[in-house]
Protein backbone atom coordinates (compact mmCIF):
# COMPACT_ATOMS: atom_id res chain seq x y z
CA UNK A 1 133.49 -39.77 -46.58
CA UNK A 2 129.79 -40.88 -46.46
CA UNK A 3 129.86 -41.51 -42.82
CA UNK A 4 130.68 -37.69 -42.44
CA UNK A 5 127.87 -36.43 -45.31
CA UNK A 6 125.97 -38.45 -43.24
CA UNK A 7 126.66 -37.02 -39.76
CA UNK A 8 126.33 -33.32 -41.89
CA UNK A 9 122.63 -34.21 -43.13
CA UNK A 10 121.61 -35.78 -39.93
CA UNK A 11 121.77 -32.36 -38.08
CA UNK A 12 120.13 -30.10 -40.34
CA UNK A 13 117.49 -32.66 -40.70
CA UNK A 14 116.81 -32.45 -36.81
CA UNK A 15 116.73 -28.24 -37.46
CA UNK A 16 114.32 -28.61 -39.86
CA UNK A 17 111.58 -30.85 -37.92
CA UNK A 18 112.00 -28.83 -35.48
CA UNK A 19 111.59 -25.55 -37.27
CA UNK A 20 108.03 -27.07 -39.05
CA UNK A 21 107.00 -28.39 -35.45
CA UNK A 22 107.91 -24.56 -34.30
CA UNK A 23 105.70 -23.00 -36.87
CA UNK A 24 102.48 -24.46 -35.49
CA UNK A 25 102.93 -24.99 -32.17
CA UNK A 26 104.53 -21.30 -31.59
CA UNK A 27 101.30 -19.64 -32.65
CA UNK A 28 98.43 -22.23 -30.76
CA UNK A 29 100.60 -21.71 -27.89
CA UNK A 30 101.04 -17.91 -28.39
CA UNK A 31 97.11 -18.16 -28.95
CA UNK A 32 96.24 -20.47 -25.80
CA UNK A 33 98.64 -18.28 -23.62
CA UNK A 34 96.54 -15.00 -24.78
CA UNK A 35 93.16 -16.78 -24.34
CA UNK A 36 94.05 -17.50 -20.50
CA UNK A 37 94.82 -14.16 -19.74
CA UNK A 38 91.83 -12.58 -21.31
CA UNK A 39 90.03 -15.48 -18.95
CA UNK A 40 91.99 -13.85 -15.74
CA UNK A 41 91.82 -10.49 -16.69
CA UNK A 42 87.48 -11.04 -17.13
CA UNK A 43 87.73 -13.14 -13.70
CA UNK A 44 89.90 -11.04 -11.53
CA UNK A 45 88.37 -7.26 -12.34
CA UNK A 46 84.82 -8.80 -12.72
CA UNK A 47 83.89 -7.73 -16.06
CA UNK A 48 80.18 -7.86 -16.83
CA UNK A 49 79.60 -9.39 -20.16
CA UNK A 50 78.17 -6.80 -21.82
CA UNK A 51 81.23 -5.09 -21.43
CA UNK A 52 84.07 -8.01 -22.11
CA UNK A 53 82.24 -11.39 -22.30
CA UNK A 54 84.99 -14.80 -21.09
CA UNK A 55 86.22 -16.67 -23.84
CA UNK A 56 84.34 -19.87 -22.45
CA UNK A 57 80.92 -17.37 -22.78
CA UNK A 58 82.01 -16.41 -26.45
CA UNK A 59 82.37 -19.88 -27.36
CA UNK A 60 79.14 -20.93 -25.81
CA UNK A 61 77.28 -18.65 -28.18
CA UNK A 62 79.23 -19.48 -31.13
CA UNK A 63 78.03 -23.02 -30.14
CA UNK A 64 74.64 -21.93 -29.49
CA UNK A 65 74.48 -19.48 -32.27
CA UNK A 66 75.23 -21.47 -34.69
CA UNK A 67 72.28 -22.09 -36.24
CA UNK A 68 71.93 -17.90 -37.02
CA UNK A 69 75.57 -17.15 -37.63
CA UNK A 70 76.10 -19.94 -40.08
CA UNK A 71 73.83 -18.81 -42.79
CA UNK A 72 75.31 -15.07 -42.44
CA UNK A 73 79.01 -16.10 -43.14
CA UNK A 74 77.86 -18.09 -45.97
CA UNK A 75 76.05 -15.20 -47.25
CA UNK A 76 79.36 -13.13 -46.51
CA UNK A 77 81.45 -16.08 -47.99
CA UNK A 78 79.91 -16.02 -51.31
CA UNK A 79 80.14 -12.26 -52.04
CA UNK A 80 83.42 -12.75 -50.63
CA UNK A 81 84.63 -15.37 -53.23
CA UNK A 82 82.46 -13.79 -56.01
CA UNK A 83 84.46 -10.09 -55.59
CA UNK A 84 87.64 -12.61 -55.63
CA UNK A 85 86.64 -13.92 -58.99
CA UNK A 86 85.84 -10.85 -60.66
CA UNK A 87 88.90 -8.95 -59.65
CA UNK A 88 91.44 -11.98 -60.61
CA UNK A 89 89.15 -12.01 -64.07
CA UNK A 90 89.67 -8.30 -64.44
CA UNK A 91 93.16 -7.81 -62.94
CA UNK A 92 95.05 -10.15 -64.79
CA UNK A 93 92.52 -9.28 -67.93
CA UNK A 94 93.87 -5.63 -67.48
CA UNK A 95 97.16 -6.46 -66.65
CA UNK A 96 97.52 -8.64 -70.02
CA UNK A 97 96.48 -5.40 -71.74
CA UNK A 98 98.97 -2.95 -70.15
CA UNK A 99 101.58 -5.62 -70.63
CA UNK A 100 100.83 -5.73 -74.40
CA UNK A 101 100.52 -1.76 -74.94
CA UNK A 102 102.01 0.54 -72.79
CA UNK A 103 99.85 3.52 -74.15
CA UNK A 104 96.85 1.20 -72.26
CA UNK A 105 98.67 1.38 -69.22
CA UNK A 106 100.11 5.08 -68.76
CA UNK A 107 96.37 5.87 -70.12
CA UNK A 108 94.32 3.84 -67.60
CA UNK A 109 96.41 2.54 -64.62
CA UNK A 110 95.76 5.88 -62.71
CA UNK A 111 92.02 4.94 -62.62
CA UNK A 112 92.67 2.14 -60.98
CA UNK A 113 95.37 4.01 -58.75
CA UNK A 114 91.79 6.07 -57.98
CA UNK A 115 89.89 2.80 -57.05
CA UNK A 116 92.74 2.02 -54.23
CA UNK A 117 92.77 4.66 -52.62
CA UNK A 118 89.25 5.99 -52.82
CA UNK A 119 87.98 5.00 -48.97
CA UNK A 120 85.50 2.28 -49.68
CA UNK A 121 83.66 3.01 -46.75
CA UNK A 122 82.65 6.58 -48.34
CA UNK A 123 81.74 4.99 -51.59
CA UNK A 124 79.93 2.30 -50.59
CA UNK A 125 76.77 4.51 -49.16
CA UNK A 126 76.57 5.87 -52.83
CA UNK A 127 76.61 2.67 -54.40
CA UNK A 128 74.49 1.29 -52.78
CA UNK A 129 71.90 4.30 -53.66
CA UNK A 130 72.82 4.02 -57.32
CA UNK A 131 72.67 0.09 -57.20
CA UNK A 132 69.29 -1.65 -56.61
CA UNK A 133 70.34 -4.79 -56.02
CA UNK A 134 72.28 -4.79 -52.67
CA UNK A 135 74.09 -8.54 -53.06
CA UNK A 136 75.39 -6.52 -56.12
CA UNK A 137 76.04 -3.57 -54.79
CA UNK A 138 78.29 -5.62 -52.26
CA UNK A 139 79.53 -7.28 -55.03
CA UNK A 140 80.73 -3.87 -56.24
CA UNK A 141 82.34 -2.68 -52.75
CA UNK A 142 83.94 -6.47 -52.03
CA UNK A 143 85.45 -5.99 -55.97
CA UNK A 144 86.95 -2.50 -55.31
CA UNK A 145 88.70 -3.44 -52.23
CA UNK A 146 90.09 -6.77 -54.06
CA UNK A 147 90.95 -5.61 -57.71
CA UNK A 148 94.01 -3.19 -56.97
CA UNK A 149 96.20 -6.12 -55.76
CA UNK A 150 95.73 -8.45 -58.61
CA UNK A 151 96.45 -5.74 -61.15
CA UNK A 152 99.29 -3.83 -59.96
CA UNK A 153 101.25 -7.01 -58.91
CA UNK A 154 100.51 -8.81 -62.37
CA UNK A 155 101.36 -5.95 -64.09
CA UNK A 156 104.37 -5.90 -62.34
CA UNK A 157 105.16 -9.74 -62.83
CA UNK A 158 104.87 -9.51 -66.42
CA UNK A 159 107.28 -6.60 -67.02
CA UNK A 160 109.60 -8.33 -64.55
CA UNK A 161 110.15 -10.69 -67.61
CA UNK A 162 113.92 -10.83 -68.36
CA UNK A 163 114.40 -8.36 -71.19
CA UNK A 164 117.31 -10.48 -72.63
CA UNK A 165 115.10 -13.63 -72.90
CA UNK A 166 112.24 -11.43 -74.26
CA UNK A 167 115.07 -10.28 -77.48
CA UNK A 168 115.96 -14.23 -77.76
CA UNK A 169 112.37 -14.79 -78.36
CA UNK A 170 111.96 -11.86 -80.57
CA UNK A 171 115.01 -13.03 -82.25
CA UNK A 172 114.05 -16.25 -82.88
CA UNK A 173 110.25 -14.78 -84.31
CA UNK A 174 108.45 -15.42 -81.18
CA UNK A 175 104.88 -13.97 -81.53
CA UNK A 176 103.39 -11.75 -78.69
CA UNK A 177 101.06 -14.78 -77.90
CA UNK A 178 103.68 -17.12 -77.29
CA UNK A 179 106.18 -14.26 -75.36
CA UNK A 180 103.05 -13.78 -73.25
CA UNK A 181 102.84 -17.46 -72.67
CA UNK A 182 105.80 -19.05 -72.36
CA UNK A 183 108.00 -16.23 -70.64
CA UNK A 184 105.77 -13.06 -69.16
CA UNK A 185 103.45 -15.41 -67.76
CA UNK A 186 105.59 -17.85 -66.16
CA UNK A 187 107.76 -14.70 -65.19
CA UNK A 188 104.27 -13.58 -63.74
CA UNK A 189 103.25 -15.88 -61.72
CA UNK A 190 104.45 -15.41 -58.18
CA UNK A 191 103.27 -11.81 -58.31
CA UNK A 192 100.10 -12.96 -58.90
CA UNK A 193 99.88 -15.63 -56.02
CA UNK A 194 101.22 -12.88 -53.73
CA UNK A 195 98.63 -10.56 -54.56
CA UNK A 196 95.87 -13.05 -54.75
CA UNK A 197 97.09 -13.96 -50.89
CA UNK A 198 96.70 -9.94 -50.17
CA UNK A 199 93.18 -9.92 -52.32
CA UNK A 200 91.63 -12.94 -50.50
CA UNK A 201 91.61 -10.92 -47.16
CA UNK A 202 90.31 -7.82 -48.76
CA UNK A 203 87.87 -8.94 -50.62
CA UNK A 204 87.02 -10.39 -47.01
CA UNK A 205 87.34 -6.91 -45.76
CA UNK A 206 85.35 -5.78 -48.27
CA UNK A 207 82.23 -7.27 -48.10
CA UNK A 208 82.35 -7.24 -44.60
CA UNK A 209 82.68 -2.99 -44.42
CA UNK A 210 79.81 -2.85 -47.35
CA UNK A 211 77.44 -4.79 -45.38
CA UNK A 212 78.19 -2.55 -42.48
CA UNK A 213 77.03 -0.01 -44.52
CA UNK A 214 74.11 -1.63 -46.17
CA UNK A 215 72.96 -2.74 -42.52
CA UNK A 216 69.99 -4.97 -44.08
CA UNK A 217 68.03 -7.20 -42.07
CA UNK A 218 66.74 -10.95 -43.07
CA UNK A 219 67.72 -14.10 -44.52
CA UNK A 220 70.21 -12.02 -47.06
CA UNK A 221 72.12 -10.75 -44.68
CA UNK A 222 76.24 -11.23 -43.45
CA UNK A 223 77.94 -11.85 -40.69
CA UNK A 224 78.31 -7.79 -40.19
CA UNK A 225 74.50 -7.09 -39.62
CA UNK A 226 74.85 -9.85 -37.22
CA UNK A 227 77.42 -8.21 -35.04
CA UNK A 228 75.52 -4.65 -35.68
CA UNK A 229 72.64 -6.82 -34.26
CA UNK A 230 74.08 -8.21 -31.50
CA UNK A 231 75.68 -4.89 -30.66
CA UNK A 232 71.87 -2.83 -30.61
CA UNK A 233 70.88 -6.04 -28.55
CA UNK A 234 73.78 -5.74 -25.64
CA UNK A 235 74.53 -9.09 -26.87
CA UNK A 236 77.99 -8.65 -26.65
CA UNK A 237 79.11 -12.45 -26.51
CA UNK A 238 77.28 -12.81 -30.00
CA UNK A 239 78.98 -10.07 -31.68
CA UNK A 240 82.80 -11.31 -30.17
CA UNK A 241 81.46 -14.98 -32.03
CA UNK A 242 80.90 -13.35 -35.21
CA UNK A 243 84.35 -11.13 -35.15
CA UNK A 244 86.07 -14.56 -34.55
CA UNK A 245 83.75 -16.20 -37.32
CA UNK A 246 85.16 -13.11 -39.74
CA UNK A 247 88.72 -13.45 -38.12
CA UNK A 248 89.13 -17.45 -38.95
CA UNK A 249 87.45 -17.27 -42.49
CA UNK A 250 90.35 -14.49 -43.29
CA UNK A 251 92.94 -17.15 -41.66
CA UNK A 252 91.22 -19.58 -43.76
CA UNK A 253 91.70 -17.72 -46.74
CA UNK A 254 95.16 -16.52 -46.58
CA UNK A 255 96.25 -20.33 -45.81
CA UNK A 256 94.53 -21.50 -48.64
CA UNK A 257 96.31 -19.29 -51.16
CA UNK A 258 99.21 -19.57 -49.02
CA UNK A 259 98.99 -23.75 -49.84
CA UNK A 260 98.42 -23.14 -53.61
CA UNK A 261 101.11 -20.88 -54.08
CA UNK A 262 103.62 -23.09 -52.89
CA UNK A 263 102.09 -26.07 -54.51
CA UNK A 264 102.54 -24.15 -57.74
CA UNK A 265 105.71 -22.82 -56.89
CA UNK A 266 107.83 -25.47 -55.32
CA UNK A 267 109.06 -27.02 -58.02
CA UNK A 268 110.69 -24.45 -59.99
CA UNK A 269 110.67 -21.08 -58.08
CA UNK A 270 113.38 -19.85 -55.77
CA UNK A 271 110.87 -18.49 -53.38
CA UNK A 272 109.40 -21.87 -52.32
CA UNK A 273 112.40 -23.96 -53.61
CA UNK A 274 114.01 -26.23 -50.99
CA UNK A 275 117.16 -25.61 -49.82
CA UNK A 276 120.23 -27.51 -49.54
CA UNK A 277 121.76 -25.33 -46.99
């Protein structure tokens, strides 16, 4: 009988490396096969490089480059990771609130239905008037684009709670405090990871789209005055090695919270549970 559990497990086993081999090397290859034919397409129609640099020209003025576009995406990092903190301190401040009271909710949940879909990039030109510091008026835009996520899918998480566990604790004279803690949180909690992955990126976006609009010049400034730079320059290779800068720091991002979500997760949520079968 073990001999055949045995020849069972041995299988699936195989599936499985092969499925976590297939997840990395699918992509690089996807990525290496799109890289050569950009290379070809440059190559064989002759493409100036103010027009569509080759990826070995991109990548010799990210090299080159370096020593300008490094100090702009830490400048874009931190307001980047500053919005992120401020909207996770808010949302799930908020969402803690509406959770407790639904009069809080129905009464101020639109507003922040307002904040999504007001276009940040026709609110950030007025902020930035009415603001006269620009990191915080950054700050500001990065925040709007970033807190909607964290709220609504908190909010959601801690009414997912299962309303038969919340009566046993009621029953059993469970305080609000300790529902909150021991079962709406908990209940919570992937929400929140899964909008935290969808905030890191916009808060990204964020900052990135309100420096666009700031467009200031010096040591202060991001990686989106650089490409706006590069572009009144014709330096088109320059402004293709920021965008891929801006492009890997979002990667870099999502993976991140991608990692801590299922570090947090694996152990006791079906989502990043491992299966049997």
């Amino acid at each position: 009988m073990s001999v055949a559990v045995e020849q069972a497990v041995r299988p699936r086993d195989r599936s499985e490396r092969i499925e976590r081999i297939a997840r990395t090397a699918l992509p690089i290859a996807i990525g290496v096969v799109s890289i050569v034919i950009w290379d070809l397409v440059v190559r064989l129609n002759d493409l100036p490089h103010y027009i569509l640099p080759a990826p070995g020209l991109v990548a010799k003025s990210l090299w080159n480059d370096w020593g300008t576009l490094y100090p702009a995406l830490l400048v874009t990092l931190r307001i980047t990771f500053l919005a992120l903190a401020v909207a996770v301190i808010g949302g799930v401040g908020l969402a803690i609130l509406f959770a407790q009271s639904k009069w809080i909710e129905i009464s101020f949940f639109p507003y922040a239905v307002i904040l999504q879909v007001t276009p940040i990039i026709a609110v950030a030109p007025l902020i930035l008037i009415y603001v006269e510091n620009t990191h915080i008026a950054l700050l500001i835009c990065a925040w709007i684009v970033a807190f909607f996520p964290i709220l609504s899918n908190t909010t959601l998480g801690l009414n997912s709670a299962d309303h038969n566990l919340i009566n046993l604790f009621q029953l059993y004279g469970a305080t609000r405090w300790q529902v909150l803690r021991y079962l709406r949180i908990p209940s919570a909690m992937p929400y929140f990871l899964g909008g935290l992955r969808i905030a890191g990126g916009l808060s990204l976006i964020g900052s990135v789209v309100a420096e666009f609009t700031a467009g200031s010049a010096g040591q202060g400034s991001g990686l989106a005055f650089r490409i706006l730079e590069a572009g009144y320059r014709l330096n088109i290779p320059r402004m293709f090695a920021a965008l891929i800068l801006i492009s890997a720091t979002g990667i870099v991002i999502f993976l991140f919270f991608t990692a801590v979500s299922h570090l947090i997760l694996r152990k006791w949520h079906e989502s990043a549970v491992r299966r049997e079968n």
